[in-house]
Protein backbone atom coordinates (compact mmCIF):
# COMPACT_ATOMS: atom_id res chain seq x y z
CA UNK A 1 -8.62 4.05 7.36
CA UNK A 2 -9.33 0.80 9.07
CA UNK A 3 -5.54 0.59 9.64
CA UNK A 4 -4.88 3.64 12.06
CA UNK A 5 -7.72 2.64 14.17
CA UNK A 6 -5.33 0.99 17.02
CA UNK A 7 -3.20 3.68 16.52
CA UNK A 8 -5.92 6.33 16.44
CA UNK A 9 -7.77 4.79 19.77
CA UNK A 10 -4.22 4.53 21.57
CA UNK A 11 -3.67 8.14 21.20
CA UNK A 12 -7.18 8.99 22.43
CA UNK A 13 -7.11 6.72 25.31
CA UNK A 14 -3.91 7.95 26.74
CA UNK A 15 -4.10 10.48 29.36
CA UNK A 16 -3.28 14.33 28.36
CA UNK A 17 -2.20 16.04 31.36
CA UNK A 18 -3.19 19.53 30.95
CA UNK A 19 -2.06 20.98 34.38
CA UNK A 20 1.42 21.35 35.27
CA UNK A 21 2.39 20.15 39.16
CA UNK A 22 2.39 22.51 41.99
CA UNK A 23 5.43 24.80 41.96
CA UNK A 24 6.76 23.37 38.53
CA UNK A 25 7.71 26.91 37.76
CA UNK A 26 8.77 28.21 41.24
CA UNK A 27 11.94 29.92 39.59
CA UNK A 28 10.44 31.81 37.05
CA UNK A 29 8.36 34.92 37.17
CA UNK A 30 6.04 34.29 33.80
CA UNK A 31 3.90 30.92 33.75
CA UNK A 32 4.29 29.44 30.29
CA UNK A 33 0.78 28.39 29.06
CA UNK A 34 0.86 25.07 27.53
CA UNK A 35 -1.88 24.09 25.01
CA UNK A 36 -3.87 20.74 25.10
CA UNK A 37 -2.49 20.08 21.83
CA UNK A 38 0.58 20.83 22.94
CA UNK A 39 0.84 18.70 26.18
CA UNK A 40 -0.58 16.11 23.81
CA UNK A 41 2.23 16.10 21.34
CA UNK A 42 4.76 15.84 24.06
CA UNK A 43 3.31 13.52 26.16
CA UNK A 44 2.39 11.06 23.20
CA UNK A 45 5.43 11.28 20.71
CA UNK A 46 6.21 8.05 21.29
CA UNK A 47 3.23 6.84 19.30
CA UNK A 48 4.43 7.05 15.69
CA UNK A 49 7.74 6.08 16.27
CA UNK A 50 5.43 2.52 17.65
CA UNK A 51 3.37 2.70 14.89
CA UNK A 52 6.32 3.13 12.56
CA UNK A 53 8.47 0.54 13.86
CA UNK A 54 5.26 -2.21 13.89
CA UNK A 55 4.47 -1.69 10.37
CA UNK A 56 7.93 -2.19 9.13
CA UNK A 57 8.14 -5.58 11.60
CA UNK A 58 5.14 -6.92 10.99
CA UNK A 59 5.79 -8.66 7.89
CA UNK A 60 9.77 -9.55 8.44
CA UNK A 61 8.57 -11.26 11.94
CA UNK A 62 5.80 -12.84 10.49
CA UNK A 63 7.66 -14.62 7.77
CA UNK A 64 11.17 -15.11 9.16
CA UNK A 65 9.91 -15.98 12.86
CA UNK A 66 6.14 -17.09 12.73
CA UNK A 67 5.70 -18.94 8.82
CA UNK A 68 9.57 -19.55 8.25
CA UNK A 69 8.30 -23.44 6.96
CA UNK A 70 5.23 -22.55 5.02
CA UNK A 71 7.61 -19.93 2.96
CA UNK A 72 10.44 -22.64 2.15
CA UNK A 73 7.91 -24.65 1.44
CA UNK A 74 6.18 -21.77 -0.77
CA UNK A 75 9.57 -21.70 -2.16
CA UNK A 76 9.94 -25.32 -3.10
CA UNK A 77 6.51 -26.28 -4.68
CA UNK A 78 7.75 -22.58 -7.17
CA UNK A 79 10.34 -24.09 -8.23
CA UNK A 80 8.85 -27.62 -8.51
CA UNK A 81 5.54 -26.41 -10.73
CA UNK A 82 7.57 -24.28 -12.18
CA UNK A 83 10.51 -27.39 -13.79
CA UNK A 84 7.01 -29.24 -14.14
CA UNK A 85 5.35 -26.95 -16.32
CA UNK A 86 6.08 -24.51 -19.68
CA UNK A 87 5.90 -21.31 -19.73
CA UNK A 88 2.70 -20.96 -21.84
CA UNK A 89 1.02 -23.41 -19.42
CA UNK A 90 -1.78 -21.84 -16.84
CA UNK A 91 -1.32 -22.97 -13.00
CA UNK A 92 -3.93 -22.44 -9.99
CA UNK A 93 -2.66 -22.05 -6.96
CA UNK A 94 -5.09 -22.02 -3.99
CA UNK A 95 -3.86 -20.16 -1.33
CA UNK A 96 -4.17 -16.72 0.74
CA UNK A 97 -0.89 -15.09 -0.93
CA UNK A 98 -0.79 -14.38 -5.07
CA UNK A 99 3.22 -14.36 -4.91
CA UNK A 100 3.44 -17.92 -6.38
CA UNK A 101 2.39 -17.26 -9.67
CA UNK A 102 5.08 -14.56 -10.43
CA UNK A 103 7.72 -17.24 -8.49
CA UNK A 104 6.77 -19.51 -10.62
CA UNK A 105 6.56 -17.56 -13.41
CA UNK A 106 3.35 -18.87 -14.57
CA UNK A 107 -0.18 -16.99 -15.37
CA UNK A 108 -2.81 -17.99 -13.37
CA UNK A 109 -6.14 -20.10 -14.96
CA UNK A 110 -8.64 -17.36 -13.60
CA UNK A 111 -8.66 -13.69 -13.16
CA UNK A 112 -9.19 -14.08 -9.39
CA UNK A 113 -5.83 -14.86 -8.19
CA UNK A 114 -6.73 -16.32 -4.97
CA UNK A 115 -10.03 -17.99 -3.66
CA UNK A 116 -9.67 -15.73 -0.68
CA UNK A 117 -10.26 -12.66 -2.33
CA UNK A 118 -13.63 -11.19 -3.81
CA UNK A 119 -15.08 -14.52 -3.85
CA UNK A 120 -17.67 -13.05 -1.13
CA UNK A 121 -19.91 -12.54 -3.60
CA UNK A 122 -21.53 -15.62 -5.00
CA UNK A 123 -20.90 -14.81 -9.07
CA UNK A 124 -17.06 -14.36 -8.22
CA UNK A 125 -17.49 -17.56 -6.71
CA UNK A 126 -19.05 -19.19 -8.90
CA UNK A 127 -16.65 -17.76 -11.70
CA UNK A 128 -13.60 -18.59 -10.35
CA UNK A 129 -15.22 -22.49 -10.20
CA UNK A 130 -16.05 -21.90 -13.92
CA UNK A 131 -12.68 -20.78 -14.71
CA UNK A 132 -10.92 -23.84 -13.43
CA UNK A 133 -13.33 -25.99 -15.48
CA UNK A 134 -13.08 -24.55 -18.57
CA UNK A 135 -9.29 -23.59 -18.35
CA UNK A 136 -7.96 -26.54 -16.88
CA UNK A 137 -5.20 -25.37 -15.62
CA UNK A 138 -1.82 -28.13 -15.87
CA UNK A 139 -1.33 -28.09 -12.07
CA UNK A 140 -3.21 -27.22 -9.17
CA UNK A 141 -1.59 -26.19 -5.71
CA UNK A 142 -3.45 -26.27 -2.59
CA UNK A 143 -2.21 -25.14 0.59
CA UNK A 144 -4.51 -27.52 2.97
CA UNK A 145 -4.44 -24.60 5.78
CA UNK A 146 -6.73 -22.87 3.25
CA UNK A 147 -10.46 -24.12 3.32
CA UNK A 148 -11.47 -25.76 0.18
CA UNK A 149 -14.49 -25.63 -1.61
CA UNK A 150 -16.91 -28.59 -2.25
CA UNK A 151 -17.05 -27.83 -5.78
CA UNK A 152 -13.07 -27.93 -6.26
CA UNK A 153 -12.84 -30.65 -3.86
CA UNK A 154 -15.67 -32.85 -7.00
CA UNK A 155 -13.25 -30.93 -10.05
CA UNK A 156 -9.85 -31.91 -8.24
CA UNK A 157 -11.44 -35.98 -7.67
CA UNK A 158 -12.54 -36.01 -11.55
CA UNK A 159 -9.62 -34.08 -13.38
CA UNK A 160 -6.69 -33.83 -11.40
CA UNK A 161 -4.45 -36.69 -9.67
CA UNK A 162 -2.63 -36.16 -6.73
CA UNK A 163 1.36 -36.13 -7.01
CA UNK A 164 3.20 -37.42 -4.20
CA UNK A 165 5.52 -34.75 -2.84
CA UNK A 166 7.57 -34.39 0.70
CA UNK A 167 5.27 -30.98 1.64
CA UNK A 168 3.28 -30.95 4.60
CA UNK A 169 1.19 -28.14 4.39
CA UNK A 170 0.89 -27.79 0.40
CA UNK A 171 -0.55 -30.61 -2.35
CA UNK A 172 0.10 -30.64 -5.42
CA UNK A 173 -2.17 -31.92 -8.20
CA UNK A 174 -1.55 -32.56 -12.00
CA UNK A 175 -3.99 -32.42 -14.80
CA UNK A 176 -4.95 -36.18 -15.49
């Protein structure tokens, strides 16, 4: 519901003109009546055709235009865990977007895919720091736009070792 607010307060802060202009119907002899909701249909059906046309842009401008070098680079550090790893080994990959563990084609060390989501409350927090410690997963990607916590910051120092790698906003680290 959160979604059609814009939309919603556009449509309710547009004007609905519910008179017609002074001798608008000089040539005929019956006045049509026109209904607010009618005047407002007309005068605003523009509005989901917008609406339509942003949600279907959205995403293509934001990753073709806006993130076209954090994708490739998305891309790259897939395919690179993925030649790095087998298939029965568990990956974490800290991030905003989940799509990197089905690139990869890897399963993910901890039920909560990403450390930006549900981790508002402090026992999915605390699980998800409990999950990489007891599941060690083999790699560990961090995108280093993303904030990172203290206590992955201490596991990533004891257990993991960086490996050198040509990304710029991703690191990669392997289980030591």
């Amino acid at each position: 519901m959160v979604e059609f607010l814009p939309f919603l307060s556009l449509l309710l802060l547009t004007r609905i003109p519910t008179e017609k202009p002074e001798g608008a119907n000089r040539r005929r002899r019956s006045r049509e009546e026109i209904s607010v909701w009618g005047a407002f249909v007309k005068g605003n059906a523009y509005l989901p055709i917008l609406a339509l046309v942003y949600l279907f842009s959205a995403p293509l401008v934001s990753r073709y235009l806006l993130h076209a070098e954090q994708y490739q680079e998305r891309t790259s550090i897939e395919a690179k865990v993925k030649g790095e790893t087998q298939a029965t080994d568990r990956i974490y990959v800290w991030d905003n977007l989940t799509s990197s563990y089905k690139a990869s084609e890897r399963l993910s060390a901890s039920q909560l895919l990403s450390p930006r989501l549900h981790t508002g409350l402090d026992a999915n927090r605390t699980k998800l720091v409990n999950d990489l410690r007891d599941n060690q997963p083999k790699m560990i990607v961090v995108n280093t736009k993303t904030s990172l916590w203290t206590e992955v910051e201490q596991l990533l120092a004891e257990n993991y070792q960086a490996v050198q790698s040509e990304f710029k906003d991703f690191k990669l680290y392997k289980l030591k």
